[in-house]
PDB file of N, CA and C in Angstrom:
ATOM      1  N   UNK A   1     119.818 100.553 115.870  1.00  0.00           N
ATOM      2  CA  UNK A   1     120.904 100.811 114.974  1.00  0.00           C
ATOM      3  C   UNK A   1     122.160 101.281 115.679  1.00  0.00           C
ATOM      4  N   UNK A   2     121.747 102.116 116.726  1.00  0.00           N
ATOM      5  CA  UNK A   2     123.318 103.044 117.173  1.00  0.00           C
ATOM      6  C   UNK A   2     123.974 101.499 117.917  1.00  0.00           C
ATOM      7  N   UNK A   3     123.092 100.599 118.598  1.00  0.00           N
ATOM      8  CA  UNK A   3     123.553  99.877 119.588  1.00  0.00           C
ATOM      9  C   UNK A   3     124.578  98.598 118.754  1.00  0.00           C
ATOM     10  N   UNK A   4     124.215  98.691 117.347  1.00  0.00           N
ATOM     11  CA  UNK A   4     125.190  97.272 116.321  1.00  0.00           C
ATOM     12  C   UNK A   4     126.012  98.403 116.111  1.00  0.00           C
ATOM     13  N   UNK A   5     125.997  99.882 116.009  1.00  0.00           N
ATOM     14  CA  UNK A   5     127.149 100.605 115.559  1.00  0.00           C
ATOM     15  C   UNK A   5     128.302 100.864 116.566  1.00  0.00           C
ATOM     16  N   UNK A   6     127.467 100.425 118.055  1.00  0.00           N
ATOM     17  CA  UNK A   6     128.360 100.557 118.812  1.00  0.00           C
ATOM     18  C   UNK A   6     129.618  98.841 119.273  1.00  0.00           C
ATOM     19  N   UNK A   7     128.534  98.099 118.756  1.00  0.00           N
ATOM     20  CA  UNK A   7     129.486  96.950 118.803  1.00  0.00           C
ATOM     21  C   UNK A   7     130.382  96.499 117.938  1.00  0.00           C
ATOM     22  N   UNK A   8     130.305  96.865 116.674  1.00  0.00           N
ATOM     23  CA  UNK A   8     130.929  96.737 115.433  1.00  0.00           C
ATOM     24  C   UNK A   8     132.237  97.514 115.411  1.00  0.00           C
ATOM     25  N   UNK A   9     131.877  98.766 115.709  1.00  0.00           N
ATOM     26  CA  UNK A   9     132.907  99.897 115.592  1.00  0.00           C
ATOM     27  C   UNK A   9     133.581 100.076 117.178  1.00  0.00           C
ATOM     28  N   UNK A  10     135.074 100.108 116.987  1.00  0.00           N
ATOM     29  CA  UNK A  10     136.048  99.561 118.125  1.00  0.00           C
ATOM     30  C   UNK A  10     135.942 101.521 118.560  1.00  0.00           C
ATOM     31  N   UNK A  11     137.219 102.118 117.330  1.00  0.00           N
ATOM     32  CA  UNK A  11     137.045 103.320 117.815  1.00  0.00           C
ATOM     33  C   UNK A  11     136.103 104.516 117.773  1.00  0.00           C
ATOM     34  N   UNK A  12     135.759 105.837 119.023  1.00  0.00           N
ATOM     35  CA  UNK A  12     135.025 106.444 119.083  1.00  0.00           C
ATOM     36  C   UNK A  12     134.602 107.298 117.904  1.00  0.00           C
ATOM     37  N   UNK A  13     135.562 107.736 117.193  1.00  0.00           N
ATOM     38  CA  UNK A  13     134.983 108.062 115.354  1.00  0.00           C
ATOM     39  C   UNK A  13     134.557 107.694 114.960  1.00  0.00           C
ATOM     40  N   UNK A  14     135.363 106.416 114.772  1.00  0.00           N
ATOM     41  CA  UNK A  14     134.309 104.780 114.073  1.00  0.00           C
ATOM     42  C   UNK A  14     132.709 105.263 114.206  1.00  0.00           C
ATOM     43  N   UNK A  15     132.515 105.210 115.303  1.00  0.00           N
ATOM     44  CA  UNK A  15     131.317 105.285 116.147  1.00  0.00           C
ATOM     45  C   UNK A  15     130.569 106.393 115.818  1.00  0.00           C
ATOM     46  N   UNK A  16     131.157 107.331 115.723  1.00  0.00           N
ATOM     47  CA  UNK A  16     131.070 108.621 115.346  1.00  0.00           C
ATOM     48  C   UNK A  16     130.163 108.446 114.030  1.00  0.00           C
ATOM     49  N   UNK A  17     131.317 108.482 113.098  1.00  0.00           N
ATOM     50  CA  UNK A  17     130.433 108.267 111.532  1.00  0.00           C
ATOM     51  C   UNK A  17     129.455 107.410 111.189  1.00  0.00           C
ATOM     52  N   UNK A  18     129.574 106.534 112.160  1.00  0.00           N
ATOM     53  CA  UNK A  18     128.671 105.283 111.730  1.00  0.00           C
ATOM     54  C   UNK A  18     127.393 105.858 112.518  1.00  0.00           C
ATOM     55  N   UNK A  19     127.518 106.583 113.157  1.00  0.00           N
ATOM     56  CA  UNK A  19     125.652 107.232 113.683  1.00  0.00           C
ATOM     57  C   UNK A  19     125.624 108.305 112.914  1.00  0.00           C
ATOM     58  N   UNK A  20     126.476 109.183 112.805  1.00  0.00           N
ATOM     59  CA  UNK A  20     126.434 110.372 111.475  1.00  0.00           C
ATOM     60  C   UNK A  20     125.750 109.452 109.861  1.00  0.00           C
ATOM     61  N   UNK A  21     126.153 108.499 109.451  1.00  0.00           N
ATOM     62  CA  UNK A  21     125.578 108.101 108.899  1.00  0.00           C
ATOM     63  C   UNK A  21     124.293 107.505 108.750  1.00  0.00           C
ATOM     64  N   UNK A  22     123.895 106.637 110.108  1.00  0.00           N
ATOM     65  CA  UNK A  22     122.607 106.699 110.470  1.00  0.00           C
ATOM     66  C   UNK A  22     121.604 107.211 110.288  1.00  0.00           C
ATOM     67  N   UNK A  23     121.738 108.497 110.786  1.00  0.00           N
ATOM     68  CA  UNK A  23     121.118 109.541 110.902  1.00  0.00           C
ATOM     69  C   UNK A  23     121.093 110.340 109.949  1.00  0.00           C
ATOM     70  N   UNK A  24     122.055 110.439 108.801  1.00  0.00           N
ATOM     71  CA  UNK A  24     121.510 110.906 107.206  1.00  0.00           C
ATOM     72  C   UNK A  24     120.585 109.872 106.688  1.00  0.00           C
ATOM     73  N   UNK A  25     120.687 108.215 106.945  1.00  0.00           N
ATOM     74  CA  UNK A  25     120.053 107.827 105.668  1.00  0.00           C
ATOM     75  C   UNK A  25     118.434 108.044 107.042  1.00  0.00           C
ATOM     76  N   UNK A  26     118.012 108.105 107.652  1.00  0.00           N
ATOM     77  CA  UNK A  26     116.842 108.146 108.825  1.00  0.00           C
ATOM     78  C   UNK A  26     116.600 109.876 107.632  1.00  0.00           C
ATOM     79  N   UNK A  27     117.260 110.220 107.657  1.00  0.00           N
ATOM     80  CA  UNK A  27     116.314 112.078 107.041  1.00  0.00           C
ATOM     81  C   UNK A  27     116.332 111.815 105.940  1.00  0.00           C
ATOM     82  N   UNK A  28     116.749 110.946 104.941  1.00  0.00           N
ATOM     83  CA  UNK A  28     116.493 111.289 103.559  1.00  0.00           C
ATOM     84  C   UNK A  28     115.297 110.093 103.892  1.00  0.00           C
ATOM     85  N   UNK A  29     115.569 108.933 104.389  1.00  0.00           N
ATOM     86  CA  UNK A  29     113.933 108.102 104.483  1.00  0.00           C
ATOM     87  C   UNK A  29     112.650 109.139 104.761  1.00  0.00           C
ATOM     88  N   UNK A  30     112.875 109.963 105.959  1.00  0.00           N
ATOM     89  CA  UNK A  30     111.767 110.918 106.309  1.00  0.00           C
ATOM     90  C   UNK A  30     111.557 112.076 105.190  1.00  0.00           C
ATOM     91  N   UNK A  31     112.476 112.571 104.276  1.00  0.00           N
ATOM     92  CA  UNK A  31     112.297 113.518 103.364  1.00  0.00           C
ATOM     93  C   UNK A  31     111.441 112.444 102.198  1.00  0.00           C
ATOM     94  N   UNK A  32     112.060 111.220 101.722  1.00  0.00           N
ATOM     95  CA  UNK A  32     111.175 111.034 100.465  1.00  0.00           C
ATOM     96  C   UNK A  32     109.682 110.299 101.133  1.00  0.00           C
ATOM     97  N   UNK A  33     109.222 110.242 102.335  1.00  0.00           N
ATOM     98  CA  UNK A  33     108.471 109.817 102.963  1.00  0.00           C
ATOM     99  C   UNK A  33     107.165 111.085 102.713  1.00  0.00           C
ATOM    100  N   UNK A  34     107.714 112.112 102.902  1.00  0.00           N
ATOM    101  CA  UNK A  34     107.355 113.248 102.772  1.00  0.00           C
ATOM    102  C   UNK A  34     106.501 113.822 101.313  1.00  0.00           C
ATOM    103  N   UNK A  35     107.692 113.626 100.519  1.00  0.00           N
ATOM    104  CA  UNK A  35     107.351 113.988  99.129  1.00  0.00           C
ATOM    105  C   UNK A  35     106.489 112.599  98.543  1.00  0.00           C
ATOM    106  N   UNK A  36     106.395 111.026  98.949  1.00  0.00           N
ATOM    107  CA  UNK A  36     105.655 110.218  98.680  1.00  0.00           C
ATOM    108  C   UNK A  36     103.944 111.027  98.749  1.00  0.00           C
ATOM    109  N   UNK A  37     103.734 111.312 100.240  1.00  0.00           N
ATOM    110  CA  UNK A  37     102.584 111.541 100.038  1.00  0.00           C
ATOM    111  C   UNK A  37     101.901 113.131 100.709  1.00  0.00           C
ATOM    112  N   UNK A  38     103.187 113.876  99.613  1.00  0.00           N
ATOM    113  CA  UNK A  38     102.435 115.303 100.134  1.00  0.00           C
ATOM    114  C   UNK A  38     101.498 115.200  99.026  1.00  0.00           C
ATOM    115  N   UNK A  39     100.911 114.845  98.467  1.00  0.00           N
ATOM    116  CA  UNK A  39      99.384 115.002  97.478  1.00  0.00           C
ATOM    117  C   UNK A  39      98.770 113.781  98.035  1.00  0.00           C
ATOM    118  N   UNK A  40      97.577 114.125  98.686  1.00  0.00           N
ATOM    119  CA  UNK A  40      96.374 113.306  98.463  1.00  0.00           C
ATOM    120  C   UNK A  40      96.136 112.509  97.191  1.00  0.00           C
ATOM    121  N   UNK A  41      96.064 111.282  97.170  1.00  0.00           N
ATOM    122  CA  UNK A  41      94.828 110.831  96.156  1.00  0.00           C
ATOM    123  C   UNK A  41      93.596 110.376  96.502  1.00  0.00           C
ATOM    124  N   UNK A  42      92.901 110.441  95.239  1.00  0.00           N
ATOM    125  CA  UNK A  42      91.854 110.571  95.590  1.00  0.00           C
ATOM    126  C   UNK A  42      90.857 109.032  96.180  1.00  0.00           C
ATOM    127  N   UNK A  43      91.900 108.513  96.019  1.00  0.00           N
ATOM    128  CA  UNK A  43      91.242 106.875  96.465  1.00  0.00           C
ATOM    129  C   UNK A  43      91.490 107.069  98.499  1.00  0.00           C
ATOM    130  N   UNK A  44      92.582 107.672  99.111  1.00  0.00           N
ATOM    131  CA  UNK A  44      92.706 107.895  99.966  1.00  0.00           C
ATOM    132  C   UNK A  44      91.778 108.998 101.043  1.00  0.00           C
ATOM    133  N   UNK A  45      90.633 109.813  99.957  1.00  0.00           N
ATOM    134  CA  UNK A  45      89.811 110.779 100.704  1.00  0.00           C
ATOM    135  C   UNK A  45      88.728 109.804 100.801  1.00  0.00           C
ATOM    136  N   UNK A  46      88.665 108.926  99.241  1.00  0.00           N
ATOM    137  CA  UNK A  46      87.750 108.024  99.758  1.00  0.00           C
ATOM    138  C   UNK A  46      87.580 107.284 100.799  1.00  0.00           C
ATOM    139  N   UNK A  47      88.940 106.765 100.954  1.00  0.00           N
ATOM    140  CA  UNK A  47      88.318 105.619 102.175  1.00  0.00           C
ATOM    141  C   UNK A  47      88.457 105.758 103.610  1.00  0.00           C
ATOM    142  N   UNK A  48      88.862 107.091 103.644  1.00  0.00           N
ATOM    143  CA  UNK A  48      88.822 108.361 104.769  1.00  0.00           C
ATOM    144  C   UNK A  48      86.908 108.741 105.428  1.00  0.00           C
ATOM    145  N   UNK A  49      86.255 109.179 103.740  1.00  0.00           N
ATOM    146  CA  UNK A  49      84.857 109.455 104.345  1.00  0.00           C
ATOM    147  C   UNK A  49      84.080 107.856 104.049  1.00  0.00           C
ATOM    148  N   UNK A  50      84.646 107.351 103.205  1.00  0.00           N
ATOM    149  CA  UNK A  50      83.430 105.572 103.683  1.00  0.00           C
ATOM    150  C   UNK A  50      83.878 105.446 104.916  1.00  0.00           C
ATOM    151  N   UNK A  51      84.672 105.461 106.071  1.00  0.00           N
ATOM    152  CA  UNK A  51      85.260 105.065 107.245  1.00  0.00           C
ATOM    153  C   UNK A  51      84.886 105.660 107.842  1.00  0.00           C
ATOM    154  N   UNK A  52      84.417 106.728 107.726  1.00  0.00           N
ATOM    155  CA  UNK A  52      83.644 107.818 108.467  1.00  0.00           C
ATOM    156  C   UNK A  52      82.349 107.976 108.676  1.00  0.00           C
ATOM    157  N   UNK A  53      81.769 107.788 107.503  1.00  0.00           N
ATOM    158  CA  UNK A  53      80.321 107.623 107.483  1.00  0.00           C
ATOM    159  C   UNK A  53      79.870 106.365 107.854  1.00  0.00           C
ATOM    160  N   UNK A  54      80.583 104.999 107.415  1.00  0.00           N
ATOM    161  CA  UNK A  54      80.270 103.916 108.481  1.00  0.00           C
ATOM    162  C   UNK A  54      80.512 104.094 109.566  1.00  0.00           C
ATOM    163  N   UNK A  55      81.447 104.359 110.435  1.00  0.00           N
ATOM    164  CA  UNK A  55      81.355 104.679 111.775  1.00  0.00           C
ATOM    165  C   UNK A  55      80.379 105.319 112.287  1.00  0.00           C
ATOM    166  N   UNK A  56      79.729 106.701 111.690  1.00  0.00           N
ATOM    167  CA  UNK A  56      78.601 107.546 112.153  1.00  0.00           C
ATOM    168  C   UNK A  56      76.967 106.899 111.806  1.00  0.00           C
ATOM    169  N   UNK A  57      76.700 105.824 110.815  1.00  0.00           N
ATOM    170  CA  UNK A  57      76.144 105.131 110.645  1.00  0.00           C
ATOM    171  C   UNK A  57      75.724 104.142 111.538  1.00  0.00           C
ATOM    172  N   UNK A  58      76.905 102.944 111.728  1.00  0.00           N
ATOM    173  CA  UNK A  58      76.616 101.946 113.282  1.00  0.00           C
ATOM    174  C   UNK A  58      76.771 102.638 114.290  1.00  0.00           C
ATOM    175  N   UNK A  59      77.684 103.702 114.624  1.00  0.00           N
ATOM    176  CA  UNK A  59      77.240 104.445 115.775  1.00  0.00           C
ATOM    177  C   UNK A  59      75.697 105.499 115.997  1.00  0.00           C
ATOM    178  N   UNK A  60      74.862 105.366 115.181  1.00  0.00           N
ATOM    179  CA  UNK A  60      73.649 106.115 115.092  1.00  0.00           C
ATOM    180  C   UNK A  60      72.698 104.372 115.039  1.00  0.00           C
ATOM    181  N   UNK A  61      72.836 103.728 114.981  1.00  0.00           N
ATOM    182  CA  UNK A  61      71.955 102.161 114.509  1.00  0.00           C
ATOM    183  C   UNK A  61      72.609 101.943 116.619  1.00  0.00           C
ATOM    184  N   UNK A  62      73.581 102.402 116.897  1.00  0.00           N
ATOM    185  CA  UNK A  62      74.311 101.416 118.591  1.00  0.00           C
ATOM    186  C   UNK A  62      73.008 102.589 119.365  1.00  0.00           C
ATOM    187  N   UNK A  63      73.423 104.197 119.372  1.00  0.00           N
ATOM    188  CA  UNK A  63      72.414 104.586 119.972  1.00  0.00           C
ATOM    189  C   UNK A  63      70.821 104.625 120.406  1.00  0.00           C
ATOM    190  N   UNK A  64      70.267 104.454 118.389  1.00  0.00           N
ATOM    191  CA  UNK A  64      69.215 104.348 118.375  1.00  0.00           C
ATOM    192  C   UNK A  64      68.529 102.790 119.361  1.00  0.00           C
ATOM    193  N   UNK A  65      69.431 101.697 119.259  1.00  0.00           N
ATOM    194  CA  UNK A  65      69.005 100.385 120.237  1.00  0.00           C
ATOM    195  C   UNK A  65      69.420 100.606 121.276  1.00  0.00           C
ATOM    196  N   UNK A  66      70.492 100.820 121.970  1.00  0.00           N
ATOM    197  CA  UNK A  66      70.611 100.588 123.699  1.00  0.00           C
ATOM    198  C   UNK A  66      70.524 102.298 124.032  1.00  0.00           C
ATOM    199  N   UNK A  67      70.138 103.382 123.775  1.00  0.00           N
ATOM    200  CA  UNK A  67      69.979 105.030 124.220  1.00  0.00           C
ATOM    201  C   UNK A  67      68.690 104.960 124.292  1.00  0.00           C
ATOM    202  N   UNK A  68      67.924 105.167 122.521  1.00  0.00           N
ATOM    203  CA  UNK A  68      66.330 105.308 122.667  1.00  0.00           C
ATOM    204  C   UNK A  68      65.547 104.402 122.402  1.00  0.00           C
ATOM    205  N   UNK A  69      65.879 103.657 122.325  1.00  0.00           N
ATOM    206  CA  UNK A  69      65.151 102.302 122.323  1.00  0.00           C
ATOM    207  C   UNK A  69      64.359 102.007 120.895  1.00  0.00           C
ATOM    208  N   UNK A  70      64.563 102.763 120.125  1.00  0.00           N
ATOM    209  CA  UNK A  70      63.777 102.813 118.857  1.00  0.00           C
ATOM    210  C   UNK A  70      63.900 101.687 117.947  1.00  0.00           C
ATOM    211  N   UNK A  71      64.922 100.298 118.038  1.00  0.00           N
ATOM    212  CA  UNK A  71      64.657  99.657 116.865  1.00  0.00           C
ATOM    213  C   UNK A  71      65.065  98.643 117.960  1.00  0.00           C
ATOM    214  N   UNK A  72      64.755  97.165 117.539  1.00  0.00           N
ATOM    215  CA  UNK A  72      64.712  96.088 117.925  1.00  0.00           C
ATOM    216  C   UNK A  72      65.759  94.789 117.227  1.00  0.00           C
ATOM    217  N   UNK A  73      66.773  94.483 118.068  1.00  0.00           N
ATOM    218  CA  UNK A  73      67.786  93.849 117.232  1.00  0.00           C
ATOM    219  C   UNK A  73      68.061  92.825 118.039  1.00  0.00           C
ATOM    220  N   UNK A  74      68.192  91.379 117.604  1.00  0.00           N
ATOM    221  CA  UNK A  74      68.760  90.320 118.149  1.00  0.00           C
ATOM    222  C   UNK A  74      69.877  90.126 118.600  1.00  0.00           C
ATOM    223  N   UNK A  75      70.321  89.482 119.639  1.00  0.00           N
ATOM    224  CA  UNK A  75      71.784  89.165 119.920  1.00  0.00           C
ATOM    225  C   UNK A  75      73.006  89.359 119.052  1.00  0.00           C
ATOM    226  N   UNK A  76      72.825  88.622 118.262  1.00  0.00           N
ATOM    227  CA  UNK A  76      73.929  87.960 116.826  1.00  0.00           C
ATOM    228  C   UNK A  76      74.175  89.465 116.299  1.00  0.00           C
ATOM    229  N   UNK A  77      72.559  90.070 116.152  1.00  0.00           N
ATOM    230  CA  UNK A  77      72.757  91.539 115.164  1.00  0.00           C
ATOM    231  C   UNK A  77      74.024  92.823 116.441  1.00  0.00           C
ATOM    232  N   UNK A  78      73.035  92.770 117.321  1.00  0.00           N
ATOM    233  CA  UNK A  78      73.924  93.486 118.111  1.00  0.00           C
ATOM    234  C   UNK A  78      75.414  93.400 118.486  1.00  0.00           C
ATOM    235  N   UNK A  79      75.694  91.923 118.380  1.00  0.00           N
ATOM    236  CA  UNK A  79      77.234  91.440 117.890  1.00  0.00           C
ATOM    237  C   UNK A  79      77.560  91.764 117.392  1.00  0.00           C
ATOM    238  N   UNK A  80      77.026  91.518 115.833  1.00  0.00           N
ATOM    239  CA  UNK A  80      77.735  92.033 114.555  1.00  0.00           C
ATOM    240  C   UNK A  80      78.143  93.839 114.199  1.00  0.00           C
ATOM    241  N   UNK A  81      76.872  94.438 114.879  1.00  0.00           N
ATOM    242  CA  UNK A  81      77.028  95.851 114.708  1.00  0.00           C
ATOM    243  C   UNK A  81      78.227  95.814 115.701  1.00  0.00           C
ATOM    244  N   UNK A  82      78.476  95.876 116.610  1.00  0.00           N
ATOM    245  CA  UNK A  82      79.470  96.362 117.683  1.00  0.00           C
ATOM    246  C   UNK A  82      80.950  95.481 117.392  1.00  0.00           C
ATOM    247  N   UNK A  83      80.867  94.439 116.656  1.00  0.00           N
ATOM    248  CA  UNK A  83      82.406  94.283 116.422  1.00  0.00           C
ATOM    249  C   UNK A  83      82.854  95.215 115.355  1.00  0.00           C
ATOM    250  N   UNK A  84      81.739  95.373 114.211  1.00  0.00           N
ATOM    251  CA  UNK A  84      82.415  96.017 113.208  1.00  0.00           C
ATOM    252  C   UNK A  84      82.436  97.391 113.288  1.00  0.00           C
ATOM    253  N   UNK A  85      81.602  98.128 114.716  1.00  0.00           N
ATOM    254  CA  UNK A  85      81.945  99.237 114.781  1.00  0.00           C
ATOM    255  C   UNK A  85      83.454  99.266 115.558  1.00  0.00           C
ATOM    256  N   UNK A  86      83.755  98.418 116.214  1.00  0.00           N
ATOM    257  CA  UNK A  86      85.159  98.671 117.119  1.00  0.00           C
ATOM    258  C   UNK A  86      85.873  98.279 115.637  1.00  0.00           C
ATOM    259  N   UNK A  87      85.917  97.351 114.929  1.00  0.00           N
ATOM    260  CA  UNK A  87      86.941  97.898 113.826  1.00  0.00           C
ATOM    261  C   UNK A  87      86.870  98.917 112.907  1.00  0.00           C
ATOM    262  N   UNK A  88      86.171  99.352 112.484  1.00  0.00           N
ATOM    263  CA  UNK A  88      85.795 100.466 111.925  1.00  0.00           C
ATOM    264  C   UNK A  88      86.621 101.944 112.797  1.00  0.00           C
ATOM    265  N   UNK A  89      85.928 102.208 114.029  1.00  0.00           N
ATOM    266  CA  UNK A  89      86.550 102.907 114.935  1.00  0.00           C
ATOM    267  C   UNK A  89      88.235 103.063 114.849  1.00  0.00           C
ATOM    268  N   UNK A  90      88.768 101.686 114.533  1.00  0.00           N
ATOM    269  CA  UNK A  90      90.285 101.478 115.081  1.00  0.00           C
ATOM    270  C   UNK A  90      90.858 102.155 113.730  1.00  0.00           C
ATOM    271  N   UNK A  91      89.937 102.185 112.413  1.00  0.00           N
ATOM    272  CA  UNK A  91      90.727 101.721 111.084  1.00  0.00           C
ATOM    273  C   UNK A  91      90.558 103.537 111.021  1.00  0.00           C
ATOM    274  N   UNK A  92      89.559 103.843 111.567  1.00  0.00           N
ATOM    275  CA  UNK A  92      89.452 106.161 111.264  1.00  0.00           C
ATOM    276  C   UNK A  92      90.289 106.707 112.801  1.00  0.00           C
ATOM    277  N   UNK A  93      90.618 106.238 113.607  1.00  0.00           N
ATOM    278  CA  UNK A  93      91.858 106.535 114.576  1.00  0.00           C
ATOM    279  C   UNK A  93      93.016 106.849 113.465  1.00  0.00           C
ATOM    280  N   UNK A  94      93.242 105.148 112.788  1.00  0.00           N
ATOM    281  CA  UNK A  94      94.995 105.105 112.522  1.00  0.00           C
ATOM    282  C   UNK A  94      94.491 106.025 110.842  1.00  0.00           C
ATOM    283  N   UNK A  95      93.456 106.610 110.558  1.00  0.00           N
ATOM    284  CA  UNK A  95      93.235 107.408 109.395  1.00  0.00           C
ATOM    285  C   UNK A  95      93.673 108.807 109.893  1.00  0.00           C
ATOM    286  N   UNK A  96      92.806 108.739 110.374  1.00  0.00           N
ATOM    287  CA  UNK A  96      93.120 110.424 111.780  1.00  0.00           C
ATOM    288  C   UNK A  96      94.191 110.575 111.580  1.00  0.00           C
ATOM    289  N   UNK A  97      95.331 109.422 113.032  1.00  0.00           N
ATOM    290  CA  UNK A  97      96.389 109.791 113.062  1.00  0.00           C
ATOM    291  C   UNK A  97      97.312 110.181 111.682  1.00  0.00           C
ATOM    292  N   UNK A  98      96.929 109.206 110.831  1.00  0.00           N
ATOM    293  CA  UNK A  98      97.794 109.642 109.654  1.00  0.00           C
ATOM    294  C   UNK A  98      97.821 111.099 108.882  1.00  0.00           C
ATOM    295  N   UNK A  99      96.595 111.467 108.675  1.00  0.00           N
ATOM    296  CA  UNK A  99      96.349 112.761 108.273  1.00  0.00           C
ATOM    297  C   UNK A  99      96.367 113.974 109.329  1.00  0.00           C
ATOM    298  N   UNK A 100      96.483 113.734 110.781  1.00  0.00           N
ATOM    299  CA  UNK A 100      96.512 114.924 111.839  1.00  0.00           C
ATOM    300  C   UNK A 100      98.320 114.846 112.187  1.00  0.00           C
ATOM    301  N   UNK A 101      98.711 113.775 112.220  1.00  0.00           N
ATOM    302  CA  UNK A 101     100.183 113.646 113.012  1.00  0.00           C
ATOM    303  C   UNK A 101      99.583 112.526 114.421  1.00  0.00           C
ATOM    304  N   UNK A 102     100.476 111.515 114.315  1.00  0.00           N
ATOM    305  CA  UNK A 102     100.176 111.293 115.850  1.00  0.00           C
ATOM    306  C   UNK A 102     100.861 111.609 116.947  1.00  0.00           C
ATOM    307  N   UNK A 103     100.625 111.529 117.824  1.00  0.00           N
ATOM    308  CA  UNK A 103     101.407 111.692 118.949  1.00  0.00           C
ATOM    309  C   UNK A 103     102.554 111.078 119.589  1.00  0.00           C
ATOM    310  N   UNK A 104     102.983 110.004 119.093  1.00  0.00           N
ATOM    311  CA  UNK A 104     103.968 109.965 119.393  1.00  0.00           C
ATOM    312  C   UNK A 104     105.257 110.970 118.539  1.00  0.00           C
ATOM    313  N   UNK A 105     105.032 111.628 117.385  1.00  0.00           N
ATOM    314  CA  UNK A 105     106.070 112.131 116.315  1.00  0.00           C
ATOM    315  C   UNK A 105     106.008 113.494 117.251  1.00  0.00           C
ATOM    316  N   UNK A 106     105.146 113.736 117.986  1.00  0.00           N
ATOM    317  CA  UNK A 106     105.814 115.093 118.774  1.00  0.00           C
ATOM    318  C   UNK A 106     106.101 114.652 120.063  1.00  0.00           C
ATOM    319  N   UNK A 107     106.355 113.977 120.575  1.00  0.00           N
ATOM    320  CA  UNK A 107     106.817 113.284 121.957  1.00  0.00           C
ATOM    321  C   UNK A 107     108.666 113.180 121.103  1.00  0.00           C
ATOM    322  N   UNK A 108     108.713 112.488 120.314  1.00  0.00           N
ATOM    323  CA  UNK A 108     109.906 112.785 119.813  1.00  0.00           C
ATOM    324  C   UNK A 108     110.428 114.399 119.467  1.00  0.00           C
ATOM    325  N   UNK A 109     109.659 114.774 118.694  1.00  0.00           N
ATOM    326  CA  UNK A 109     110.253 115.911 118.441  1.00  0.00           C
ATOM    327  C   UNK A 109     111.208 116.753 119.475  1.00  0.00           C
ATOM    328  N   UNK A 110     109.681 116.461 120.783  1.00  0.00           N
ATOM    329  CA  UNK A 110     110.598 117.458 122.228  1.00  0.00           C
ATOM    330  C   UNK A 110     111.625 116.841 122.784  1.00  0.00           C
ATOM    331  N   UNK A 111     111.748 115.544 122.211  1.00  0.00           N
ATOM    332  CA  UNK A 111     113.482 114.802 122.794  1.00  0.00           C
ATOM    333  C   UNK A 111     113.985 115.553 122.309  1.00  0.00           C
ATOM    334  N   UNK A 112     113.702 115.520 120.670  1.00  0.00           N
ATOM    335  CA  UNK A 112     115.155 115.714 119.924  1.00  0.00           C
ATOM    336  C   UNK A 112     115.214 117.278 119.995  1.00  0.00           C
ATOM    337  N   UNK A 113     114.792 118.121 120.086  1.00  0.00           N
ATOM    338  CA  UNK A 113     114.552 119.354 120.553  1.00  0.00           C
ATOM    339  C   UNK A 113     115.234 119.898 122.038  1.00  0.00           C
ATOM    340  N   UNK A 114     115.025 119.460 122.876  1.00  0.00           N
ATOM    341  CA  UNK A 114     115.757 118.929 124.047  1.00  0.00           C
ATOM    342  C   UNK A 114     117.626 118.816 123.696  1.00  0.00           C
ATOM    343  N   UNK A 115     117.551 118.007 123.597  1.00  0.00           N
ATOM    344  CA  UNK A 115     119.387 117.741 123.099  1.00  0.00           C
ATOM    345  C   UNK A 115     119.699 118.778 122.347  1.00  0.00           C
ATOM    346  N   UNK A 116     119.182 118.995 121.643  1.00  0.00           N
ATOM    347  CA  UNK A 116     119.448 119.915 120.568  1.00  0.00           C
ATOM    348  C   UNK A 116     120.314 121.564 121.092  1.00  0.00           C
ATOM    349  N   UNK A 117     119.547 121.908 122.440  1.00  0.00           N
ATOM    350  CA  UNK A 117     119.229 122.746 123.219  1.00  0.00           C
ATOM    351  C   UNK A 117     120.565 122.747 123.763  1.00  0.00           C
ATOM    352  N   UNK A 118     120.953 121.652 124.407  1.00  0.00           N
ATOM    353  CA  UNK A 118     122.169 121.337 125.519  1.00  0.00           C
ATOM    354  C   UNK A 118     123.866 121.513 124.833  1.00  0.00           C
TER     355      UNK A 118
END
């Protein structure tokens, strides 16, 4: 955004307001972003613990075959368990991240924290 505000706009005010503006409509996006989903619903805890408990599920079915040897599974099966545990896995990460914060939103923060400073 700053980089079309910088080509568009000749003088340094120009320039000026046009990232001042930027940067209001960027905080009111992040404020109603905010108030969208400061309440849980309840379809969202759901598919938080089904994502969870399948994961702890094929990951207890991956141990029990290649750790203790306790159950006996064909090729195809052992396929099938291990792709859908790596998606499964990927889908309670980007759940995680959503409900913990990820890491990149505080890698920013200490930029903008940083400048802030100077």
């Amino acid at each position: 955004g700053t980089k079309l505000i910088d080509e568009i706009f000749t003088t340094q005010e120009e320039k000026l307001q046009g990232k001042m503006e930027l940067f209001k409509m960027a905080v009111a996006d992040r404020s109603s972003a905010r108030e969208m989903y400061q309440k849980d619903s309840w379809l969202q805890k759901a598919f938080a613990i089904f994502f969870l408990l399948a994961w702890c599920a094929l990951t207890f079915v991956m141990l029990n075959y290649f750790i203790f040897d306790t159950i006996q599974l064909d090729d195809w099966q052992i396929a099938f368990v291990s792709s859908i545990n790596g998606g499964i896995s990927t889908k309670l990460s980007t759940i995680i991240d959503f409900l913990f914060g990820g890491a990149i939103s505080g890698v920013n923060d200490v930029k903008l924290k940083n400048r802030r400073k100077k």
